[in-house]
N, C-alpha and C. Protein backbone atom coordinates (compact mmCIF):
# COMPACT_ATOMS: atom_id res chain seq x y z
N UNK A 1 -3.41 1.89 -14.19
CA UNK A 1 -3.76 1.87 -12.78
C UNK A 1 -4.48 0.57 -12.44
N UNK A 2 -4.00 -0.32 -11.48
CA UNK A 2 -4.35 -1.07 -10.98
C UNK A 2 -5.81 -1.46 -9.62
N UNK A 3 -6.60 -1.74 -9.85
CA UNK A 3 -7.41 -0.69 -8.94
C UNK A 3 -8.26 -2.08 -8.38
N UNK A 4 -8.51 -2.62 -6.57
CA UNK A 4 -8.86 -3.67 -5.90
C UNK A 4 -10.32 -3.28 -6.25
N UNK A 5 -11.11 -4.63 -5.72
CA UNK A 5 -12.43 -4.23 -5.07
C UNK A 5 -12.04 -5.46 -3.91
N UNK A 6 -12.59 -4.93 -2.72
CA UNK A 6 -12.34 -5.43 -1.20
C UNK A 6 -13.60 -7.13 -1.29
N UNK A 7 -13.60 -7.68 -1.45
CA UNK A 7 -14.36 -9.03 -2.05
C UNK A 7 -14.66 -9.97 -1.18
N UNK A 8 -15.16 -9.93 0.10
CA UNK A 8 -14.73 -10.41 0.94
C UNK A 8 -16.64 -10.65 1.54
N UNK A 9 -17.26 -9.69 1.28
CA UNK A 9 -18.53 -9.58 1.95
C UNK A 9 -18.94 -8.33 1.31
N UNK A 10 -20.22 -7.97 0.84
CA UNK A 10 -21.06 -7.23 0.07
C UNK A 10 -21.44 -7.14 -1.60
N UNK A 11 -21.81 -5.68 -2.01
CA UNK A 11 -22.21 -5.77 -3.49
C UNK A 11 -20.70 -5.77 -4.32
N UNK A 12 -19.81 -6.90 -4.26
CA UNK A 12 -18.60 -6.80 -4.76
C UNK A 12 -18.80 -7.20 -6.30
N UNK A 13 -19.62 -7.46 -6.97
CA UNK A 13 -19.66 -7.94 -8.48
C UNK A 13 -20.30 -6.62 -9.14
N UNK A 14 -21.30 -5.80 -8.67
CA UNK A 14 -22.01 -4.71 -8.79
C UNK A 14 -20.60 -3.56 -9.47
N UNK A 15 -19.90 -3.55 -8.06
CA UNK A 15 -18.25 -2.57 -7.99
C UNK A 15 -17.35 -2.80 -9.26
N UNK A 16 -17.11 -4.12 -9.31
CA UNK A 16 -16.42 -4.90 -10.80
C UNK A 16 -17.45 -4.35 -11.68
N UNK A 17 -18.22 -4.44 -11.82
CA UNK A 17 -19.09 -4.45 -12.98
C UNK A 17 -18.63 -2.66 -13.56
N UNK A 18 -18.70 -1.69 -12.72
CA UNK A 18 -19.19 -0.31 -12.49
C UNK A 18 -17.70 0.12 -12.99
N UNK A 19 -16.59 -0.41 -12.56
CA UNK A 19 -15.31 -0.16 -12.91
C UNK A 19 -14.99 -0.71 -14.33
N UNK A 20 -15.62 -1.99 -14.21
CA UNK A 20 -14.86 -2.51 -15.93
C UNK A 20 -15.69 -1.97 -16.98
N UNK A 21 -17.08 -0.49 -16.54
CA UNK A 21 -17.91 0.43 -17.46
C UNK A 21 -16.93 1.53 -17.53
N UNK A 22 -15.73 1.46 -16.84
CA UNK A 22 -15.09 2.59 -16.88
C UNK A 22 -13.90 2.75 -17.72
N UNK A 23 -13.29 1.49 -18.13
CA UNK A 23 -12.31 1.09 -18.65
C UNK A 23 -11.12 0.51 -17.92
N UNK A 24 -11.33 -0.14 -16.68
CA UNK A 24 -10.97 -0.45 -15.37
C UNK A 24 -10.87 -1.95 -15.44
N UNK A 25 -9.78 -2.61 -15.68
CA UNK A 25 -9.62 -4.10 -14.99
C UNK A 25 -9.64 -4.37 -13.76
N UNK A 26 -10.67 -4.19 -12.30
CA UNK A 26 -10.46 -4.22 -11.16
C UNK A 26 -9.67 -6.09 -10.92
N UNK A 27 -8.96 -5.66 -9.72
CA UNK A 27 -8.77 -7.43 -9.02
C UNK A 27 -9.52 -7.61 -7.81
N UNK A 28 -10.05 -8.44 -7.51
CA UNK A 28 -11.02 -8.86 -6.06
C UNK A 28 -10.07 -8.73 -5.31
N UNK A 29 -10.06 -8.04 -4.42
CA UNK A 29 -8.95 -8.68 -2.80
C UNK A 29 -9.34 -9.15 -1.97
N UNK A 30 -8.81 -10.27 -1.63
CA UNK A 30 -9.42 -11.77 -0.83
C UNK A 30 -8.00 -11.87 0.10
N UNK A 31 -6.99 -11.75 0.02
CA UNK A 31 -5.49 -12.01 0.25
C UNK A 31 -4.61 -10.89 0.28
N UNK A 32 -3.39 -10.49 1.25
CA UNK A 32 -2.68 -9.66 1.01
C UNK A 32 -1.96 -9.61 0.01
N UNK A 33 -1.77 -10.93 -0.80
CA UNK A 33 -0.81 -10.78 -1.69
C UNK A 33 -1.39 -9.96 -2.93
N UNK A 34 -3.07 -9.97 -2.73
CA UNK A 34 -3.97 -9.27 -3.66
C UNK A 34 -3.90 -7.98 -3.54
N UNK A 35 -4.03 -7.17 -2.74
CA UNK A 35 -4.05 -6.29 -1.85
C UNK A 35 -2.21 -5.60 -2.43
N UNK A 36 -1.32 -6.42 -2.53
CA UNK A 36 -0.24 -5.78 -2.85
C UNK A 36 -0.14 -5.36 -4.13
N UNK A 37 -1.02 -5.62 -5.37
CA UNK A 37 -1.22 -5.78 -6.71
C UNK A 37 -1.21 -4.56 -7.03
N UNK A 38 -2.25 -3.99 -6.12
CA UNK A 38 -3.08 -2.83 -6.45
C UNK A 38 -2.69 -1.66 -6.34
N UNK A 39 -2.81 -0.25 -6.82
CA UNK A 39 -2.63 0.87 -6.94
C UNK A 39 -3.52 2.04 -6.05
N UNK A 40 -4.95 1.26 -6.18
CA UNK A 40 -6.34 2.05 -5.37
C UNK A 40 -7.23 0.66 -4.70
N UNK A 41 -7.82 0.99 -3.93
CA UNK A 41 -8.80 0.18 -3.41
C UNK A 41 -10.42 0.64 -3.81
N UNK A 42 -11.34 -0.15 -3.40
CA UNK A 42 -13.07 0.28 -3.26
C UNK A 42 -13.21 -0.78 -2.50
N UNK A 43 -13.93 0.06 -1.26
CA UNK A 43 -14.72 -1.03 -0.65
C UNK A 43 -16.19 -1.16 -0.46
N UNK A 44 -16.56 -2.12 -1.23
CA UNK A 44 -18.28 -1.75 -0.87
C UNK A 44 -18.73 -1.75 0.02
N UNK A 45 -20.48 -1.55 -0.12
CA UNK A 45 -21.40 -1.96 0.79
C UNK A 45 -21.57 -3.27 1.07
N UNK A 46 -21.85 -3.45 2.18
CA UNK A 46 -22.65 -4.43 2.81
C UNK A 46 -22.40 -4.47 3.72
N UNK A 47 -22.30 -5.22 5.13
CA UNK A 47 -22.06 -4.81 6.66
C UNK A 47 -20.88 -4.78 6.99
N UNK A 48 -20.98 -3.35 7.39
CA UNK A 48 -19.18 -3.14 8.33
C UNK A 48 -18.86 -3.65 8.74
N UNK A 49 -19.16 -4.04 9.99
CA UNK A 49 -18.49 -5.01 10.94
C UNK A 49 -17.99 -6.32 10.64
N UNK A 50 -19.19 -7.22 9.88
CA UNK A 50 -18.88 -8.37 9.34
C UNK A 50 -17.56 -8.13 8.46
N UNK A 51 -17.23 -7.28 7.65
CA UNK A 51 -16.24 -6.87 6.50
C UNK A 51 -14.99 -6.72 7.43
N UNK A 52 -15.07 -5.53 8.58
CA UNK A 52 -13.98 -5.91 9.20
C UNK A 52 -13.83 -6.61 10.10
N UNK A 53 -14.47 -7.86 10.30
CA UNK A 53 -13.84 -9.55 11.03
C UNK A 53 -13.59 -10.03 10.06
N UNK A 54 -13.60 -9.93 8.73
CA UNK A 54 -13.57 -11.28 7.92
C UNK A 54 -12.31 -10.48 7.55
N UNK A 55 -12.05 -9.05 7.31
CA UNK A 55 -10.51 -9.03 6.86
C UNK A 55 -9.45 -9.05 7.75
N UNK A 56 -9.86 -9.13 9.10
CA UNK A 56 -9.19 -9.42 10.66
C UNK A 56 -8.83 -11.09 9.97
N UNK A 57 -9.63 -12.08 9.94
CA UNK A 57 -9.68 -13.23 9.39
C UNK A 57 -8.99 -13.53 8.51
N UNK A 58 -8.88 -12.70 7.33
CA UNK A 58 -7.86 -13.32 6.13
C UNK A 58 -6.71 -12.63 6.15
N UNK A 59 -6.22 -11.80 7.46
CA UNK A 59 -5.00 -10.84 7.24
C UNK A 59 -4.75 -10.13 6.74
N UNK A 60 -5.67 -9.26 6.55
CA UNK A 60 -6.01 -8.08 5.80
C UNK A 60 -5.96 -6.34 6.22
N UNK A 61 -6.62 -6.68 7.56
CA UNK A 61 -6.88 -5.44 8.50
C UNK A 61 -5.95 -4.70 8.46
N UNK A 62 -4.92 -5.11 9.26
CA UNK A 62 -3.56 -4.17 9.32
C UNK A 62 -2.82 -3.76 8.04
N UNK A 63 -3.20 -4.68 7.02
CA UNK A 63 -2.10 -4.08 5.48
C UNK A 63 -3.05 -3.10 5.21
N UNK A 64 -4.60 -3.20 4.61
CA UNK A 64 -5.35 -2.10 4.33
C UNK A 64 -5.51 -0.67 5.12
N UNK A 65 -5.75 -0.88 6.37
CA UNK A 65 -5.39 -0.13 7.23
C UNK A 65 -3.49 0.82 6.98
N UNK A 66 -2.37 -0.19 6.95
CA UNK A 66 -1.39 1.04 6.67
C UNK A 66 -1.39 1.41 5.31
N UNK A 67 -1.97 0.71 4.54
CA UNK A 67 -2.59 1.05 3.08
C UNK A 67 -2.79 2.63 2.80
N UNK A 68 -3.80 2.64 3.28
CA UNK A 68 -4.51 3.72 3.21
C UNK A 68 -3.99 4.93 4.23
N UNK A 69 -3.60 4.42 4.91
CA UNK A 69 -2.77 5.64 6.26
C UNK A 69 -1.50 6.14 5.07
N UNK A 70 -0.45 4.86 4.32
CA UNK A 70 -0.14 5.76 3.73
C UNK A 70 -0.44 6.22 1.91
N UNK A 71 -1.49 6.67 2.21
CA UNK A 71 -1.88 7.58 0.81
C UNK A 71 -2.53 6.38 -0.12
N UNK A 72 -3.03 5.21 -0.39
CA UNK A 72 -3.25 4.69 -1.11
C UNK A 72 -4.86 5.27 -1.52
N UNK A 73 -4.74 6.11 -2.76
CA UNK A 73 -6.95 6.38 -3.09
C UNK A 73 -7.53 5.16 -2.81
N UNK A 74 -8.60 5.03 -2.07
CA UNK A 74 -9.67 4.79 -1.56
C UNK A 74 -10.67 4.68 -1.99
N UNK A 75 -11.98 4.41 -2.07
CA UNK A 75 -13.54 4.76 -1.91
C UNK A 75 -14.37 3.22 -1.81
N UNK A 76 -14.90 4.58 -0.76
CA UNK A 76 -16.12 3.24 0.14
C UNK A 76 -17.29 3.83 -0.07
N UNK A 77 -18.49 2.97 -0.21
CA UNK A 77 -19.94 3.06 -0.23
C UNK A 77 -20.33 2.86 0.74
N UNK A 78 -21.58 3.28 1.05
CA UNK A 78 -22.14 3.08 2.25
C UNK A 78 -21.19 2.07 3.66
N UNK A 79 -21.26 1.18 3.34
CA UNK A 79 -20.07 0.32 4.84
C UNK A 79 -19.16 0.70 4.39
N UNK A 80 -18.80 0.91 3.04
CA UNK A 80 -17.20 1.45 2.68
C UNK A 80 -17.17 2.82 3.85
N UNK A 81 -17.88 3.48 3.77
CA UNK A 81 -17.98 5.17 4.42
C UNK A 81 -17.49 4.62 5.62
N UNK A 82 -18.10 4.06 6.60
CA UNK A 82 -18.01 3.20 7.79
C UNK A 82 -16.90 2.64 8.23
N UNK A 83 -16.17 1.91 7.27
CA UNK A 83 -14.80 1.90 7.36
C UNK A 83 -14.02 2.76 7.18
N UNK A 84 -13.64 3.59 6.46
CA UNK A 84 -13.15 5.01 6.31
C UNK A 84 -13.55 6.13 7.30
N UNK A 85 -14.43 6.19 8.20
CA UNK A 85 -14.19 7.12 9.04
C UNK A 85 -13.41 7.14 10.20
N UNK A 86 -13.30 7.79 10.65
CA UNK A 86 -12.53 7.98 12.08
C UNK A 86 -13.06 7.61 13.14
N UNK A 87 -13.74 8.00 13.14
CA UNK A 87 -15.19 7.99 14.04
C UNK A 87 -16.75 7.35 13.91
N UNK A 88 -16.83 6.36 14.72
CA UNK A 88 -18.71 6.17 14.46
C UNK A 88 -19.27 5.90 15.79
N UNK A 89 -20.21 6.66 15.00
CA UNK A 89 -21.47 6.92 16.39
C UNK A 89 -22.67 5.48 16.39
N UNK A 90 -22.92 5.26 17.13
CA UNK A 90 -23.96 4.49 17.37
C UNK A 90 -22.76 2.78 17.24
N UNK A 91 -21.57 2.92 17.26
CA UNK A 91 -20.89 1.10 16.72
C UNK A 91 -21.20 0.14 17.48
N UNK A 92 -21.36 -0.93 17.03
CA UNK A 92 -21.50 -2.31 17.69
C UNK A 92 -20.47 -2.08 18.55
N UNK A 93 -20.22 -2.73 19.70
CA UNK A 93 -18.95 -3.02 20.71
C UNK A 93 -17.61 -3.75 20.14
N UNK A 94 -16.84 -3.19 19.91
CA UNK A 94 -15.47 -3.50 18.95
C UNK A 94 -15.71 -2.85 17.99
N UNK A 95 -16.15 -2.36 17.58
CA UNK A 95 -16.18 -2.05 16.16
C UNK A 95 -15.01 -1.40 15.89
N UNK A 96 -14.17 -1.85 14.53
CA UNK A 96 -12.76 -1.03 13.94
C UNK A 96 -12.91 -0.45 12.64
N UNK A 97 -11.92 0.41 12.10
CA UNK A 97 -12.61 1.07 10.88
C UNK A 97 -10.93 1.14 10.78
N UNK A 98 -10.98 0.86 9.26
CA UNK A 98 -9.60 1.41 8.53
C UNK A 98 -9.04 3.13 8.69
N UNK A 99 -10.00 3.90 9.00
CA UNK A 99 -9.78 5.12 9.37
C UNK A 99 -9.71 6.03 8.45
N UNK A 100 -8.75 6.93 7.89
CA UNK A 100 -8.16 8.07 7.27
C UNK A 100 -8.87 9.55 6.56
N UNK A 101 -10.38 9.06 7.15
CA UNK A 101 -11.20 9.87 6.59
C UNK A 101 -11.56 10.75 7.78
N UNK A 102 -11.15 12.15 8.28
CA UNK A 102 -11.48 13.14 9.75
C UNK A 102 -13.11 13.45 9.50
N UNK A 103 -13.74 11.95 9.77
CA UNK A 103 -15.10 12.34 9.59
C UNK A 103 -15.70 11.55 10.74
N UNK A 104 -17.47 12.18 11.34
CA UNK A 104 -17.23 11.44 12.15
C UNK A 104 -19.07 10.65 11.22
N UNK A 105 -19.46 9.41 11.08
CA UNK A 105 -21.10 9.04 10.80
C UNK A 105 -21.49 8.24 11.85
N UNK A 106 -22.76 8.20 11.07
CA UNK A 106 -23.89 7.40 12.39
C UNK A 106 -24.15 6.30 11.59
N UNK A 107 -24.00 5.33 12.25
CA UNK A 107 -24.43 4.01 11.39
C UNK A 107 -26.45 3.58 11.20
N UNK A 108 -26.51 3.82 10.29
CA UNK A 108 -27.88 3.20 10.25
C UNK A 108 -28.78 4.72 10.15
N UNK A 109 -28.56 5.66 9.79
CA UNK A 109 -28.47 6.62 10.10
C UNK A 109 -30.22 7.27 9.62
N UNK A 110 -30.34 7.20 8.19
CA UNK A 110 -31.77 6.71 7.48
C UNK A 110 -32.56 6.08 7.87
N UNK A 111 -31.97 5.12 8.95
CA UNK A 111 -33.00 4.15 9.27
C UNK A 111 -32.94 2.62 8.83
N UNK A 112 -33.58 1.83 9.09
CA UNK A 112 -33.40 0.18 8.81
C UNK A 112 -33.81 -0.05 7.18
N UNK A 113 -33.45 -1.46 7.40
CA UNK A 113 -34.25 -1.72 5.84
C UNK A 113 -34.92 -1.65 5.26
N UNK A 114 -36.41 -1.65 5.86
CA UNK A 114 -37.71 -0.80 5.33
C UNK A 114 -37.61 0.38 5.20
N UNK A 115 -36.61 1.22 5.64
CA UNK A 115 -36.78 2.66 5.21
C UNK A 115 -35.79 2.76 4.31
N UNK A 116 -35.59 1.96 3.48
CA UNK A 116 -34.40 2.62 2.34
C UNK A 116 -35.24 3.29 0.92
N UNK A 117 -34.36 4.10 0.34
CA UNK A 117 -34.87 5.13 -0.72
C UNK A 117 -34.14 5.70 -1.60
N UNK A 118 -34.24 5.79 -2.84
CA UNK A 118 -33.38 6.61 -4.03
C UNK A 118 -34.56 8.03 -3.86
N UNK A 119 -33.25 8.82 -4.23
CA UNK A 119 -33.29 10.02 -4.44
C UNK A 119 -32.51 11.06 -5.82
N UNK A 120 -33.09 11.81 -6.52
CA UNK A 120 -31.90 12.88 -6.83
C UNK A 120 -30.95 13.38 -6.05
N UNK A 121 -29.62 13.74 -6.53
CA UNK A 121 -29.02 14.50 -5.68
C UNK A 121 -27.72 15.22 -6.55
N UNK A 122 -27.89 16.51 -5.85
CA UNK A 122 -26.56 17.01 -6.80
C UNK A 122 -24.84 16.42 -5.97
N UNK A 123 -24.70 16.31 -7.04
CA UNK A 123 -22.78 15.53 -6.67
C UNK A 123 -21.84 17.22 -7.40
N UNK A 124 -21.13 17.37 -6.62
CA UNK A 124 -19.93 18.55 -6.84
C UNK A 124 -19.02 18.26 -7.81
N UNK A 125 -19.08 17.14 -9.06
CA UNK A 125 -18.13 17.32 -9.73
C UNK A 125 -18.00 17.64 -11.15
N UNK A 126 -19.04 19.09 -10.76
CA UNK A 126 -19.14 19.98 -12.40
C UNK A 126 -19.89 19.82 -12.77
N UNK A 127 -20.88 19.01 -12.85
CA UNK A 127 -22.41 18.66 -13.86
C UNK A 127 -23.30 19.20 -13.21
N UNK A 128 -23.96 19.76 -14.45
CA UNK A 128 -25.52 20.15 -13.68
C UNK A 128 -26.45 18.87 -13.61
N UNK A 129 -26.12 17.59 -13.79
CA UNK A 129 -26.94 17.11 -13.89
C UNK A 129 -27.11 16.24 -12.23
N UNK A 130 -28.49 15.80 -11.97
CA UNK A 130 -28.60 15.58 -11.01
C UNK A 130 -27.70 13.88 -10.68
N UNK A 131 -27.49 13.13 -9.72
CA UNK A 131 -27.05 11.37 -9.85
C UNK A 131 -28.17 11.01 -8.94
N UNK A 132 -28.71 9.76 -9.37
CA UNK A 132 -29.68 8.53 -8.98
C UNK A 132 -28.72 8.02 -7.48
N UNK A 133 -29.36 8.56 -6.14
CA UNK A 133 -28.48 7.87 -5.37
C UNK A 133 -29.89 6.90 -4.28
N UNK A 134 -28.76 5.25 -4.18
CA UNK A 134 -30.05 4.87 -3.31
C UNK A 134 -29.42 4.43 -2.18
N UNK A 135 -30.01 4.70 -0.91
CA UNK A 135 -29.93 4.42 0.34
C UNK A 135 -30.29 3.29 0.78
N UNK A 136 -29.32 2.44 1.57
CA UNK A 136 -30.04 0.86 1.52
C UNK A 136 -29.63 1.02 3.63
N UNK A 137 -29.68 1.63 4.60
CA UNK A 137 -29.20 1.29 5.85
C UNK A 137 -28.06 2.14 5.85
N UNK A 138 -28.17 3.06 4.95
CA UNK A 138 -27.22 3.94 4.92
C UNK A 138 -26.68 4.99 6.33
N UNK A 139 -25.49 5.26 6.42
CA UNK A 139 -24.87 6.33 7.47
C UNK A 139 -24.93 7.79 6.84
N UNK A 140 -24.99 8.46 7.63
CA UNK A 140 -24.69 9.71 7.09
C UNK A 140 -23.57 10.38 7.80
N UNK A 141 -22.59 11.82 7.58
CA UNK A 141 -22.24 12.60 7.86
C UNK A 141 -22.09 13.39 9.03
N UNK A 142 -21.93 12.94 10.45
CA UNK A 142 -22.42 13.82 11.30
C UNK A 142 -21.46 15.14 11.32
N UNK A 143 -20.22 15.00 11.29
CA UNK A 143 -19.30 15.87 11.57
C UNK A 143 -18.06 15.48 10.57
N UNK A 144 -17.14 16.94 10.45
CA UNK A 144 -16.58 16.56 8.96
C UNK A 144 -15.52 17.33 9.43
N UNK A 145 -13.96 17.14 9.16
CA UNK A 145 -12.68 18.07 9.76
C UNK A 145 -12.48 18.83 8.74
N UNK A 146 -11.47 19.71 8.97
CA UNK A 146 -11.23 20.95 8.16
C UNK A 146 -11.05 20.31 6.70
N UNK A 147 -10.10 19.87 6.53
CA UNK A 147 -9.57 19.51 5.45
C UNK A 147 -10.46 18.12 4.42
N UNK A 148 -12.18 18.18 4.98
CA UNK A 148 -13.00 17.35 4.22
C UNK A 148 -13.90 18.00 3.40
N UNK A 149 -14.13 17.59 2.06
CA UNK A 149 -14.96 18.25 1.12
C UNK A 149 -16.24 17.78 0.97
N UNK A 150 -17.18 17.97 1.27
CA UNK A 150 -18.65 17.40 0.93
C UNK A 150 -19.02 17.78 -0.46
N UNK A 151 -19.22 16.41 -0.81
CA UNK A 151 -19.30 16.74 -2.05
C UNK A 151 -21.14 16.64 -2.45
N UNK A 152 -22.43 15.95 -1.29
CA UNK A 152 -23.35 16.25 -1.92
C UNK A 152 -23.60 15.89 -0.01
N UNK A 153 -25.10 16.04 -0.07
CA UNK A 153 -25.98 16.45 1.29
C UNK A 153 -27.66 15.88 0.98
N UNK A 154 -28.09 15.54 1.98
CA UNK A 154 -29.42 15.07 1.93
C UNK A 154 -29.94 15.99 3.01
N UNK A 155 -31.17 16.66 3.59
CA UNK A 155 -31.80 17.12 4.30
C UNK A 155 -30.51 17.70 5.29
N UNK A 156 -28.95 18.13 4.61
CA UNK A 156 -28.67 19.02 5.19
C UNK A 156 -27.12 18.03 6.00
N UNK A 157 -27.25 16.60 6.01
CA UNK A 157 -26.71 15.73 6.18
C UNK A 157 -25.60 15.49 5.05
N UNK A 158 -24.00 15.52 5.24
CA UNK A 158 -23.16 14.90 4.11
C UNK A 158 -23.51 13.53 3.71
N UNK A 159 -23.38 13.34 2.06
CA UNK A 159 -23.78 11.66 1.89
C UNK A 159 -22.51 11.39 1.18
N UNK A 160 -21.93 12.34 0.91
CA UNK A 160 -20.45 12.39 -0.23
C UNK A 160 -19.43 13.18 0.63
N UNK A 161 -18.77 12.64 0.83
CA UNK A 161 -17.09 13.27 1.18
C UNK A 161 -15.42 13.12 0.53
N UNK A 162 -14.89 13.89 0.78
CA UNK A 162 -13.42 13.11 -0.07
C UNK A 162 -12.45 14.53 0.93
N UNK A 163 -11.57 13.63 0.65
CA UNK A 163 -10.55 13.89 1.20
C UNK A 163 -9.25 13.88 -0.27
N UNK A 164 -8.02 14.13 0.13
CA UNK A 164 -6.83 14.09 -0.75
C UNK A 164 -7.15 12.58 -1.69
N UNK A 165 -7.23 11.84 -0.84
CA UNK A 165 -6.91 10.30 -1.44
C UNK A 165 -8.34 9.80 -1.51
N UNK A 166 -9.13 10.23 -0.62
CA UNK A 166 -10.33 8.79 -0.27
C UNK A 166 -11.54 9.68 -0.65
N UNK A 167 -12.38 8.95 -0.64
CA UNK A 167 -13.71 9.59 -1.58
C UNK A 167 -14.78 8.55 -0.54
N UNK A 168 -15.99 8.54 -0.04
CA UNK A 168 -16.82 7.81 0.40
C UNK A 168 -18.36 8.38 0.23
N UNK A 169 -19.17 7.55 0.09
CA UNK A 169 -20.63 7.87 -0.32
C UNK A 169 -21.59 7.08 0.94
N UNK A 170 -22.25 7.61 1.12
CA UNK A 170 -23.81 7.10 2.14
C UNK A 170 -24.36 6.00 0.89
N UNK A 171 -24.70 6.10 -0.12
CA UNK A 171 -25.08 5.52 -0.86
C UNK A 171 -24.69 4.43 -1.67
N UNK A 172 -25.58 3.88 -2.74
CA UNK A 172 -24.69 2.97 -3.61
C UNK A 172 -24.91 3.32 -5.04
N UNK A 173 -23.93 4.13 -6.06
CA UNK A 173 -23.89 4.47 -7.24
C UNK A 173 -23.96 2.71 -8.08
N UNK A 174 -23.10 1.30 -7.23
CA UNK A 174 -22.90 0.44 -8.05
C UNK A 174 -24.20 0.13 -8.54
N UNK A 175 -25.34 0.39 -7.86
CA UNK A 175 -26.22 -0.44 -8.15
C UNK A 175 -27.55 0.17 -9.40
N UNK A 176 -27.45 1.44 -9.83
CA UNK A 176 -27.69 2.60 -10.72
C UNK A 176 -27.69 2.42 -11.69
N UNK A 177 -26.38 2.14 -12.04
CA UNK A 177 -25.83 1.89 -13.76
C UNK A 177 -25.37 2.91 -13.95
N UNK A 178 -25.12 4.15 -13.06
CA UNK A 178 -24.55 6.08 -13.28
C UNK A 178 -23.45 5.48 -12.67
N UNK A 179 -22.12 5.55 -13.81
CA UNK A 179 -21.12 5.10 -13.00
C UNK A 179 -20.00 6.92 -13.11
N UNK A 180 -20.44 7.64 -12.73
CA UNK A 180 -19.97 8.79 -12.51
C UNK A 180 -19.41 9.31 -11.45
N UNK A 181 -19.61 8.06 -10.33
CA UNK A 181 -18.79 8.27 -8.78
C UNK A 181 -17.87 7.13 -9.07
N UNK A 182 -17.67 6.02 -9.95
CA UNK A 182 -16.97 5.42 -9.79
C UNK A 182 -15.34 6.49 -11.35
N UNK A 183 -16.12 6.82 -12.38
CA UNK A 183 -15.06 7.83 -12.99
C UNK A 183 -14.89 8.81 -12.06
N UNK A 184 -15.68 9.66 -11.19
CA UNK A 184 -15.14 10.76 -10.48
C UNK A 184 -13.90 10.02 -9.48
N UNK A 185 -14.01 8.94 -8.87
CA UNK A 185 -13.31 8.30 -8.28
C UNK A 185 -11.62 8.60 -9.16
N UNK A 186 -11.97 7.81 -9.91
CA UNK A 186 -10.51 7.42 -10.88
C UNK A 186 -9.82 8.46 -11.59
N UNK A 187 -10.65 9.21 -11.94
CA UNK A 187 -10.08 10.79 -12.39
C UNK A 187 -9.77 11.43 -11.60
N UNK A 188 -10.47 12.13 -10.78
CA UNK A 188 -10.51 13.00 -10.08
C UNK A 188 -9.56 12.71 -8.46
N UNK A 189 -9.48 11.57 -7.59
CA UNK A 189 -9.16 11.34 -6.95
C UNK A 189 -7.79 10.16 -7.04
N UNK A 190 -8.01 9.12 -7.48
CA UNK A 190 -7.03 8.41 -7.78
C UNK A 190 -5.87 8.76 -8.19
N UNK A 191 -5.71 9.05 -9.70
CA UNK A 191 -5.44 9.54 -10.87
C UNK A 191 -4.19 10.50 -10.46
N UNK A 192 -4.37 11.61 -9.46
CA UNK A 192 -4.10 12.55 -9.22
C UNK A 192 -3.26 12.71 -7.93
N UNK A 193 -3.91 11.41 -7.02
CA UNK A 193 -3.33 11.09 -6.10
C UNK A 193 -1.57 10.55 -6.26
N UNK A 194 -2.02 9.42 -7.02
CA UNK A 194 -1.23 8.70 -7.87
C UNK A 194 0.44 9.40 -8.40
N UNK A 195 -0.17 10.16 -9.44
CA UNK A 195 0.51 10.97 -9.93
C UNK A 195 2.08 12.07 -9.08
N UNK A 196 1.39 11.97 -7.83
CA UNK A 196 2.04 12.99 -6.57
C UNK A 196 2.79 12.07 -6.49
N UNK A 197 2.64 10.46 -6.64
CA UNK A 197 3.55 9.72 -5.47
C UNK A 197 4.88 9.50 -6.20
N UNK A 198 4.86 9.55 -7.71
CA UNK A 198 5.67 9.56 -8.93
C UNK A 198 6.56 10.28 -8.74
């Protein structure tokens, strides 16, 4: 499995790093022709908006975008989430989002940069054990469609969702060293996705 990290703006070396703990040769995507390589995408954190002008910029928008519309696994972190929803509340004016996730978040949602925070939190994929998740300007969850799975919650708020293909977090696992959202990713979601299209 061939698997991008979106490289363009945010913690994109963090993502590489977290995948090649997994047994994962990721490729940066900078270019569509990069972008065609690949099997799955991740898009990190760092600011939405900026992420989608700069892939408006390198010709990116519209391939990732039918990318993922048709079936390509997914997962976004915190701005990854942001791009993957359907919906956002509070957006800058223009704001666009790759879509495919029937979710709707609030950007900034935790609060600004001084209010960011790690927490425990239980993640839904079988372990009792708790994951190290930290909030940096994170979105949360406001509203979620039938067919979305929450996979963990803060004060009652989704911070984890997935869908068939796409997986997205409020948080950032890259930055932890618990790379257990990036294997739940590849097992559990990818993997499987994948497999259907065969």
């Amino acid at each position: 499995m061939k698997v991008g990290v979106l490289a363009l703006q945010g913690d994109v070396r963090e993502h590489v790093s977290a995948l090649a703990a997994c047994g994962i040769s990721p490729i940066e995507v900078k270019r569509p022709e990069e972008l065609s390589e690949v099997d799955a995408l991740v898009l990190p954190g760092g600011e939405s908006t900026t992420i989608s002008q700069l892939c408006e910029i390198f010709g990116l928008f519209e391939p990732i975008k039918a990318r993922i519309s048709g079936g390509m696994p997914t997962y976004g972190s915190c701005a990854g989430m942001i791009l993957l929803a359907d919906e956002i509340l509070d957006a800058k004016e223009g704001q666009k989002t790759f879509g495919g996730l029937d979710i709707t978040v609030r950007r900034n949602a935790f609060g600004r940069q001084v209010d960011s925070f790690e927490t425990d939190i239980d993640f839904a994929d079988g372990s009792d054990e708790l994951i190290r998740a930290v909030f940096i300007r994170a979105p949360w969850v406001e509203k979620t469609g039938s067919e979305i799975q929450v996979l963990a919650a803060v004060d009652a708020h989704p911070v984890a969702v997935r869908s068939q293909t796409l997986l997205a977090t409020s948080f950032h696992p890259e930055l932890t060293g618990d790379h257990r959202i990036h294997r739940y990713f590849i097992e559990q979601v990818a993997k499987p996705a994948l497999e259907k299209v065969k």
